[in-house]
PDB file of N, CA and C in Angstrom:
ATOM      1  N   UNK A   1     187.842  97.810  53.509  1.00  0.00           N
ATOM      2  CA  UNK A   1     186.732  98.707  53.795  1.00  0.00           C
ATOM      3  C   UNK A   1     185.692  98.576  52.683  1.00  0.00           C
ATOM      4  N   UNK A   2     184.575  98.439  53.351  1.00  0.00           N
ATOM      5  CA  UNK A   2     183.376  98.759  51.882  1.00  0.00           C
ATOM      6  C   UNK A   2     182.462  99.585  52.350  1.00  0.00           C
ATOM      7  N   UNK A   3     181.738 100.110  51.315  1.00  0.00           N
ATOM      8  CA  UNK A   3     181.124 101.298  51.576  1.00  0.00           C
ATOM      9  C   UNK A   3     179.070 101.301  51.938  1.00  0.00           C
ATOM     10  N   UNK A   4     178.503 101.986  52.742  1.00  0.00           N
ATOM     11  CA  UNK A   4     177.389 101.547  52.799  1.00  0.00           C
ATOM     12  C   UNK A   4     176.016 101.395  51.676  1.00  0.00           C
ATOM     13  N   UNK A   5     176.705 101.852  50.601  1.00  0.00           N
ATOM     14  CA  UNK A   5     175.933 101.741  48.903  1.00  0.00           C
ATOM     15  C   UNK A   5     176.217 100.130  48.737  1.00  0.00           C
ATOM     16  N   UNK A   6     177.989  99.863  48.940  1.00  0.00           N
ATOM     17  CA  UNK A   6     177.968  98.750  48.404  1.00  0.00           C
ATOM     18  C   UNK A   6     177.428  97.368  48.909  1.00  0.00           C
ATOM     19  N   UNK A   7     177.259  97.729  50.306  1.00  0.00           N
ATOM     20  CA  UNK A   7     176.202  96.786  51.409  1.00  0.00           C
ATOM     21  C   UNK A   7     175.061  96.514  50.869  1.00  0.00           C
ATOM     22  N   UNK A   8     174.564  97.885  50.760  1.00  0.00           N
ATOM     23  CA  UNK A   8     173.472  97.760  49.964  1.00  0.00           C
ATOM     24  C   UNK A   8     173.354  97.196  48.761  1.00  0.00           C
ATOM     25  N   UNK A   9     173.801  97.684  47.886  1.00  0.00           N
ATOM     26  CA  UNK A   9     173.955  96.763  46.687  1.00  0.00           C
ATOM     27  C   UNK A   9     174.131  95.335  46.154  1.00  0.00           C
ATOM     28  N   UNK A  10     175.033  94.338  47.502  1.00  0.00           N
ATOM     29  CA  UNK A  10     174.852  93.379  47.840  1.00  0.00           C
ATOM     30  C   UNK A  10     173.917  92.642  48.035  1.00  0.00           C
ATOM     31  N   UNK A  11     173.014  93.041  49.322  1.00  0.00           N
ATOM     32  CA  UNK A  11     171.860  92.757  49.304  1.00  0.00           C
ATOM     33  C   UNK A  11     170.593  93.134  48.478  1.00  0.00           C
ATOM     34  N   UNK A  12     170.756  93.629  47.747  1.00  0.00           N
ATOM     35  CA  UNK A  12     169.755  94.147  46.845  1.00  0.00           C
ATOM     36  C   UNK A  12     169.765  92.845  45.506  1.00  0.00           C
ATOM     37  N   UNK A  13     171.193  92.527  45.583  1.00  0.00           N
ATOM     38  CA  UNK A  13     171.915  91.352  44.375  1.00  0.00           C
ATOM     39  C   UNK A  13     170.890  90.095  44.354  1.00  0.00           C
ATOM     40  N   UNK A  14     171.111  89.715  46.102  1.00  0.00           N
ATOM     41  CA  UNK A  14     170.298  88.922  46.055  1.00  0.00           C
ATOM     42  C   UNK A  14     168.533  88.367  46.746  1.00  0.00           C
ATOM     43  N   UNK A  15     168.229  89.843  47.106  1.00  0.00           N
ATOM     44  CA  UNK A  15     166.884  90.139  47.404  1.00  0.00           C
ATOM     45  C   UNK A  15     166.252  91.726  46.610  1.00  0.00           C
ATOM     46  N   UNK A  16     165.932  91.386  45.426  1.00  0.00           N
ATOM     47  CA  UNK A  16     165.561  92.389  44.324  1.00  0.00           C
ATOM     48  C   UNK A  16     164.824  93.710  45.173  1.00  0.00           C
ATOM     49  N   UNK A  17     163.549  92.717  46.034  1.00  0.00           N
ATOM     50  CA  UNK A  17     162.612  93.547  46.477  1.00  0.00           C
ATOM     51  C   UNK A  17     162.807  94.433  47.906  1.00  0.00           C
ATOM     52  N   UNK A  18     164.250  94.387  48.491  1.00  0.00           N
ATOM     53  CA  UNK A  18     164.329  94.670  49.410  1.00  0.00           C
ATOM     54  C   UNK A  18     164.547  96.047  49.620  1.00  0.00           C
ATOM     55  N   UNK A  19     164.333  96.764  50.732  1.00  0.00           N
ATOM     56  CA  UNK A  19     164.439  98.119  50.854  1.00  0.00           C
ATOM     57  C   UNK A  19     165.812  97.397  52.111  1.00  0.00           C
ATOM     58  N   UNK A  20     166.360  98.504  51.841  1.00  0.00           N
ATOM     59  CA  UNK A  20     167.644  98.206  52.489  1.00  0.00           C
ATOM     60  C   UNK A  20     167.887  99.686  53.179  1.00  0.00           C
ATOM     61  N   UNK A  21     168.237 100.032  54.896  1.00  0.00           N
ATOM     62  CA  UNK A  21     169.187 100.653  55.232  1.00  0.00           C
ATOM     63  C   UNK A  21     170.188 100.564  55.869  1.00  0.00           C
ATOM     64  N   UNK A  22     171.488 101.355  55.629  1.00  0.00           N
ATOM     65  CA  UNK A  22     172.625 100.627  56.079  1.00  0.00           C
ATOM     66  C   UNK A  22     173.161 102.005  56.884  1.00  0.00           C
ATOM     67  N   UNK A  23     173.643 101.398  58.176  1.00  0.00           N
ATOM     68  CA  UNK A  23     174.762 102.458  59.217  1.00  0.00           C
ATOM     69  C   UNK A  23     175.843 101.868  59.201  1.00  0.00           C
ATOM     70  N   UNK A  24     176.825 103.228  59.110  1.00  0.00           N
ATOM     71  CA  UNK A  24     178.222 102.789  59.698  1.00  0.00           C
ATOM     72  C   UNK A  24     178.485 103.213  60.867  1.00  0.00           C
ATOM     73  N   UNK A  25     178.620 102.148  61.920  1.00  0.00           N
ATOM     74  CA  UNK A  25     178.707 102.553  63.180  1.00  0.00           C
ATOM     75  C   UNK A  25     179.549 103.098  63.680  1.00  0.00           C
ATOM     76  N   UNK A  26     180.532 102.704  63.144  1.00  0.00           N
ATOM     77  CA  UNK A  26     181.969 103.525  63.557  1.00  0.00           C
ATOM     78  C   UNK A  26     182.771 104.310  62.867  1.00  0.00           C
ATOM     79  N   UNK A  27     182.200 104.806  61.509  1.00  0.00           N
ATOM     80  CA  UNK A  27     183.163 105.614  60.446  1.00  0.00           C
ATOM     81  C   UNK A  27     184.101 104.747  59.802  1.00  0.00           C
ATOM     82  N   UNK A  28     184.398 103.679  60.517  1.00  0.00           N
ATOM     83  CA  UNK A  28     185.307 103.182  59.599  1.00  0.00           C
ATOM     84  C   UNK A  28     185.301 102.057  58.438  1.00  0.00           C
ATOM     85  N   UNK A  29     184.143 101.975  58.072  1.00  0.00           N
ATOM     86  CA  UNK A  29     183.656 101.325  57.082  1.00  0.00           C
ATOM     87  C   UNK A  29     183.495  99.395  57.509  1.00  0.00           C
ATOM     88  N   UNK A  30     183.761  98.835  58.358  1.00  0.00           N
ATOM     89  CA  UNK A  30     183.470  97.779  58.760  1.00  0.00           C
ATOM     90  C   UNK A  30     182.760  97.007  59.484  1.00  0.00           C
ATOM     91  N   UNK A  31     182.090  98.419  60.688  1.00  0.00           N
ATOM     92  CA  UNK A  31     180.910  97.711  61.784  1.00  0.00           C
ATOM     93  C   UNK A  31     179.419  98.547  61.038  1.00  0.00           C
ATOM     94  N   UNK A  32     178.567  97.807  60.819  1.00  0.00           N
ATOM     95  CA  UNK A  32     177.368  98.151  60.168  1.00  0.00           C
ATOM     96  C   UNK A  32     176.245  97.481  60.805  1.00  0.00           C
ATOM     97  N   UNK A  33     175.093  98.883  60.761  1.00  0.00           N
ATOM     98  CA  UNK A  33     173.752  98.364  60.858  1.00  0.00           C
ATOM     99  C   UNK A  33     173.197  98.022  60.052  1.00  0.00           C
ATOM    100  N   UNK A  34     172.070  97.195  59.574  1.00  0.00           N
ATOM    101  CA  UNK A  34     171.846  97.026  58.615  1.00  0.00           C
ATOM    102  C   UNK A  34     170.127  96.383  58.941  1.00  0.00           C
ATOM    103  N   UNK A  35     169.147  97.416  58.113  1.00  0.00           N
ATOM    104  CA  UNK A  35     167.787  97.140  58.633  1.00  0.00           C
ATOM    105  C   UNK A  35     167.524  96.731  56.758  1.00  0.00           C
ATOM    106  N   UNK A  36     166.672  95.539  56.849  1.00  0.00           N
ATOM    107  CA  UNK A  36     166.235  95.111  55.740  1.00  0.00           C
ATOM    108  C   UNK A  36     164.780  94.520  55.491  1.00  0.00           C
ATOM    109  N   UNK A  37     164.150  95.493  54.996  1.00  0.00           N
ATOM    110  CA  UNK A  37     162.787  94.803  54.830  1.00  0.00           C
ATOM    111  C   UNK A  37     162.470  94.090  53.618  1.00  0.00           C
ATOM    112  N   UNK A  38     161.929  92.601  53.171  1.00  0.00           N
ATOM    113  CA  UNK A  38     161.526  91.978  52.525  1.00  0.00           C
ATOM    114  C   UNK A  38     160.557  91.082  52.031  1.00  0.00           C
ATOM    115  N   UNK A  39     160.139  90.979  51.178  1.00  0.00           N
ATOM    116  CA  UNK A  39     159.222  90.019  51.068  1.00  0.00           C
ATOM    117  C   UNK A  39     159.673  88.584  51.202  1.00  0.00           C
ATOM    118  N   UNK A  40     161.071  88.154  50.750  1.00  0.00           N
ATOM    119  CA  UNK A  40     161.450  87.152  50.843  1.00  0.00           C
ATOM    120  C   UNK A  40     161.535  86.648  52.511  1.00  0.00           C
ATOM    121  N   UNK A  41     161.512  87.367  53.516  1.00  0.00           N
ATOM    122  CA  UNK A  41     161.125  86.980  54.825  1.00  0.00           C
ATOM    123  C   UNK A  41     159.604  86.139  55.398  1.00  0.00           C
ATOM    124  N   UNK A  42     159.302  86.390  54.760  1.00  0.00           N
ATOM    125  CA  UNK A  42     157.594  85.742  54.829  1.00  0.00           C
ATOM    126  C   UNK A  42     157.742  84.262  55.257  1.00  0.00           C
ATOM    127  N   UNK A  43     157.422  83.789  56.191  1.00  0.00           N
ATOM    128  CA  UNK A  43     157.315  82.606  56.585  1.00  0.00           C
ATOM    129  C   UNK A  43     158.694  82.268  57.007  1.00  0.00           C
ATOM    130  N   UNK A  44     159.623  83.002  57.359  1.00  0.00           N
ATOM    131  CA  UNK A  44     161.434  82.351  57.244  1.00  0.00           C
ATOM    132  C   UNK A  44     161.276  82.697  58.958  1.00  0.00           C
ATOM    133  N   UNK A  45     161.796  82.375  59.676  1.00  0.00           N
ATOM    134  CA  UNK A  45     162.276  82.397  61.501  1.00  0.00           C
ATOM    135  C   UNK A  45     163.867  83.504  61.304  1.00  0.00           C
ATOM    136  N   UNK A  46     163.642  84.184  62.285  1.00  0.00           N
ATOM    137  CA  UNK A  46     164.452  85.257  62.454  1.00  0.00           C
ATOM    138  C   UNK A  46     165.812  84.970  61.657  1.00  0.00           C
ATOM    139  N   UNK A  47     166.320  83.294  62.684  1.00  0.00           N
ATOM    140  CA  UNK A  47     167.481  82.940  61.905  1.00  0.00           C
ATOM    141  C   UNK A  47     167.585  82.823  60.179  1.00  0.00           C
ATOM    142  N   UNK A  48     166.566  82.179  59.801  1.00  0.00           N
ATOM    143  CA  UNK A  48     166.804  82.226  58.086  1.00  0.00           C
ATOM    144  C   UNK A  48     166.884  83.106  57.415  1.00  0.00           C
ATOM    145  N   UNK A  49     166.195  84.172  58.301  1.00  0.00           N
ATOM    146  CA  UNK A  49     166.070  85.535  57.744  1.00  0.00           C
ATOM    147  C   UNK A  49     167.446  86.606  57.718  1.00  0.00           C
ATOM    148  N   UNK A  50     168.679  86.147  58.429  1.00  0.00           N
ATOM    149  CA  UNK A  50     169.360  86.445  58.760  1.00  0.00           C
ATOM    150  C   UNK A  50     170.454  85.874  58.195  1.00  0.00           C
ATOM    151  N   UNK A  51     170.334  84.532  57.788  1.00  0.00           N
ATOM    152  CA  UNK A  51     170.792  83.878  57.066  1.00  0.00           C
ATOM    153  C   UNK A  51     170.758  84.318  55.711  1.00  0.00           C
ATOM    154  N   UNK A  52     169.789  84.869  55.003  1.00  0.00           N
ATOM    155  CA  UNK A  52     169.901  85.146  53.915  1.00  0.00           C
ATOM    156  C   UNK A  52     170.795  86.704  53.508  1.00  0.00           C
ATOM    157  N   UNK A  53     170.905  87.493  54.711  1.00  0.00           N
ATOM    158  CA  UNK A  53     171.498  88.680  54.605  1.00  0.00           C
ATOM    159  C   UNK A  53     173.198  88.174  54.691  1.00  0.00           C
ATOM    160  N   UNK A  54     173.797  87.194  55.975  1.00  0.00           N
ATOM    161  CA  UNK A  54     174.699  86.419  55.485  1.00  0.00           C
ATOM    162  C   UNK A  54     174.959  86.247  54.287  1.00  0.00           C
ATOM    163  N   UNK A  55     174.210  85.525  53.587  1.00  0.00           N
ATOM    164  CA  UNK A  55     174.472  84.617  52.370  1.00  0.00           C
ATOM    165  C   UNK A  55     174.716  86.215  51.263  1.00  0.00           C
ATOM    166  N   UNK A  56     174.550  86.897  51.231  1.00  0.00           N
ATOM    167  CA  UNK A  56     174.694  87.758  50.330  1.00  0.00           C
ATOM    168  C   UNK A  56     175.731  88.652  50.773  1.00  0.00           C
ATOM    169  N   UNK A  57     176.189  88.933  51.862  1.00  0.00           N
ATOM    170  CA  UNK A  57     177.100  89.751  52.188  1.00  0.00           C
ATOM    171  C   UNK A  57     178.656  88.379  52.553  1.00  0.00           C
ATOM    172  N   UNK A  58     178.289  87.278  52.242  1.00  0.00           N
ATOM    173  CA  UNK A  58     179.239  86.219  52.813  1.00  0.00           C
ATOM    174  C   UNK A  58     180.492  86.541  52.021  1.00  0.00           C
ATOM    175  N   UNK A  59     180.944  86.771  50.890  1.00  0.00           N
ATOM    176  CA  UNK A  59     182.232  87.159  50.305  1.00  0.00           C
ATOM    177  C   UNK A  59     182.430  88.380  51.363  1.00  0.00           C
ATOM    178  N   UNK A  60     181.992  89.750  51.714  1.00  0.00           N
ATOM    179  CA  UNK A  60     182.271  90.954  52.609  1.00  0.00           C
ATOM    180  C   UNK A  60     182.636  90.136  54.184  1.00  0.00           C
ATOM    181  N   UNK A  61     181.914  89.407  54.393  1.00  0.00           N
ATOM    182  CA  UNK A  61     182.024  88.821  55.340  1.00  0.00           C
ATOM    183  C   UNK A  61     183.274  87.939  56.053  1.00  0.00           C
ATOM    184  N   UNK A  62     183.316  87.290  54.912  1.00  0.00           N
ATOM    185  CA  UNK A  62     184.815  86.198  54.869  1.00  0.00           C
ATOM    186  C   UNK A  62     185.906  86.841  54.985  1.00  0.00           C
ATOM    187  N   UNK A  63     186.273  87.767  53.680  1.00  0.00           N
ATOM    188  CA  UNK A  63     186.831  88.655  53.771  1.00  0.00           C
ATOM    189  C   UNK A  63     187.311  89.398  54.753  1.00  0.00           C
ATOM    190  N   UNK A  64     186.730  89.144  56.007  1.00  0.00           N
ATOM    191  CA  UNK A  64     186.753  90.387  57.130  1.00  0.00           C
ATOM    192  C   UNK A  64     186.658  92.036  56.425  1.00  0.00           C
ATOM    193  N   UNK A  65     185.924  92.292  55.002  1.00  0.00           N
ATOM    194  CA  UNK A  65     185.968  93.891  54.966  1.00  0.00           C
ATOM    195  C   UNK A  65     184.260  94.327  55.901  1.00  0.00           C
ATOM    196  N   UNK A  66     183.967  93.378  56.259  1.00  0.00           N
ATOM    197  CA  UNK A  66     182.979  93.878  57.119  1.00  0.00           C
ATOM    198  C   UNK A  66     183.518  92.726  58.141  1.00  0.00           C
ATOM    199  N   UNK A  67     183.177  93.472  59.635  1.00  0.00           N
ATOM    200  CA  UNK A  67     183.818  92.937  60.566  1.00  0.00           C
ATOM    201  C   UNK A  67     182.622  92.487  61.987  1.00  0.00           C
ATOM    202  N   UNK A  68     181.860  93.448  61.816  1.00  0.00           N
ATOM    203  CA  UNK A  68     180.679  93.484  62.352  1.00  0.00           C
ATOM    204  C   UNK A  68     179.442  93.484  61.758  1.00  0.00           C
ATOM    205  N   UNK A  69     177.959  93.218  61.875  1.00  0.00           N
ATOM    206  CA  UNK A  69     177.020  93.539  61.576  1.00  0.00           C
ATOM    207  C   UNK A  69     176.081  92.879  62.295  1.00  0.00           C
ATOM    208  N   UNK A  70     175.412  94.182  62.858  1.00  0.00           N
ATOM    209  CA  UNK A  70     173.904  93.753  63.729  1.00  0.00           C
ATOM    210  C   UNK A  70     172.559  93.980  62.303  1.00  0.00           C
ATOM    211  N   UNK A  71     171.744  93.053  62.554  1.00  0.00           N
ATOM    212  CA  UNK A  71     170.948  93.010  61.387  1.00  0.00           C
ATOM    213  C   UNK A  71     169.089  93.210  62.008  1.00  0.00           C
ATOM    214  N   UNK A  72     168.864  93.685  61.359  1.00  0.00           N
ATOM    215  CA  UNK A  72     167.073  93.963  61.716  1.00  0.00           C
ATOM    216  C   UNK A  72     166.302  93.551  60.408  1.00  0.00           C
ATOM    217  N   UNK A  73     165.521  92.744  60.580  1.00  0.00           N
ATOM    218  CA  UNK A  73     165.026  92.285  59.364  1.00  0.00           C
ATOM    219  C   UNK A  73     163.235  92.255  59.463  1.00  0.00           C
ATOM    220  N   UNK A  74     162.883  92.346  58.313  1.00  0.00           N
ATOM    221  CA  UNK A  74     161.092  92.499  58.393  1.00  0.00           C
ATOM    222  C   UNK A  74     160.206  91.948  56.833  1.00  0.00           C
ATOM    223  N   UNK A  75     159.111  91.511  57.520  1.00  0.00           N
ATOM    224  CA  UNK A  75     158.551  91.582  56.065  1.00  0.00           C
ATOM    225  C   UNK A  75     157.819  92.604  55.938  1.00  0.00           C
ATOM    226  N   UNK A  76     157.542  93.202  54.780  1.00  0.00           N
ATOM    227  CA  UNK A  76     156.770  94.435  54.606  1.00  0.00           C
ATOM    228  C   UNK A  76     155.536  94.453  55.764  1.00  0.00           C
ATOM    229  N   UNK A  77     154.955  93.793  56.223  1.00  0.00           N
ATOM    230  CA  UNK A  77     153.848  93.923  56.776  1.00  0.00           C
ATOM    231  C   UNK A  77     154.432  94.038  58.223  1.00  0.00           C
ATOM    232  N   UNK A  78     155.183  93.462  58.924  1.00  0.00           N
ATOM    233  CA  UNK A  78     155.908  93.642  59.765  1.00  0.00           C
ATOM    234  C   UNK A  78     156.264  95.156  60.307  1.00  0.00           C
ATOM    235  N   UNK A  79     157.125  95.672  58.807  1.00  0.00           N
ATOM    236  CA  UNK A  79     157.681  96.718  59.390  1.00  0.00           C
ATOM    237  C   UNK A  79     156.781  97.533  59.117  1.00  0.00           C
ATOM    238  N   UNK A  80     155.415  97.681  58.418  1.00  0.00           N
ATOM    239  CA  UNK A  80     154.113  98.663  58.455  1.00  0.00           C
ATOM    240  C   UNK A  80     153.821  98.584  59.577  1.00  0.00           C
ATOM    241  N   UNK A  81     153.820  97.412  60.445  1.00  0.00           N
ATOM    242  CA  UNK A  81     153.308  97.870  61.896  1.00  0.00           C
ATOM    243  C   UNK A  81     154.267  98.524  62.695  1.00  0.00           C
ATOM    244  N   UNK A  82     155.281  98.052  62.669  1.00  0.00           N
ATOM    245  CA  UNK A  82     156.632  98.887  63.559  1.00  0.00           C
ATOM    246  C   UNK A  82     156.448 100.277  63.250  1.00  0.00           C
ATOM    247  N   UNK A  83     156.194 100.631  61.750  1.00  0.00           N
ATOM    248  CA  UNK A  83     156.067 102.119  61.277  1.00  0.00           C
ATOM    249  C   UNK A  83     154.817 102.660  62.075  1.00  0.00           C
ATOM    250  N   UNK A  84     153.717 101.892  62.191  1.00  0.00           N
ATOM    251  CA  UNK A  84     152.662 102.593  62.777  1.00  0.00           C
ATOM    252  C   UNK A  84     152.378 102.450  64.065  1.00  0.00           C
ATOM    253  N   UNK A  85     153.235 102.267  65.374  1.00  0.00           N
ATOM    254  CA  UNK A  85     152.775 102.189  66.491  1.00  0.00           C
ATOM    255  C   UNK A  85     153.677 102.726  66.688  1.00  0.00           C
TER     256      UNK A  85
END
């Protein structure tokens, strides 16, 4: 089990600038949402972008202590528009 700070914290490891929020979908600490806005997304295609949340959660991952994760990803400017419409 890991906890949704430490999700966060993960990704934060290896995207400094990211605003990170994390759900636990099921209480039990393994299926997670996980919305991440970054600058490091800028120019990356959904997949790379997704790839990089992989790549930082990949030890949680391997591991099976996370078992699930649906991911939403943005660059700041992105999710200013999602925020404003």
């Amino acid at each position: 089990m890991i906890s949704p700070q430490q999700v966060e914290a993960m990704i934060k490891a290896e995207l400094p600038d990211a605003q990170v929020q994390v759900q636990d979908l099921t209480g039990g600490g393994d299926h997670y949402q996980v919305t991440v806005v970054s600058s490091h997304f800028a120019g990356k295609g959904l997949v790379q972008q997704h790839q990089l949340i992989y790549g930082a959660l990949k030890q949680a991952v391997s591991s099976e202590a996370i078992h699930a994760l649906a991911l939403k990803t943005y660059t700041p400017e992105d999710w200013q528009a999602t925020a404003s419409s």
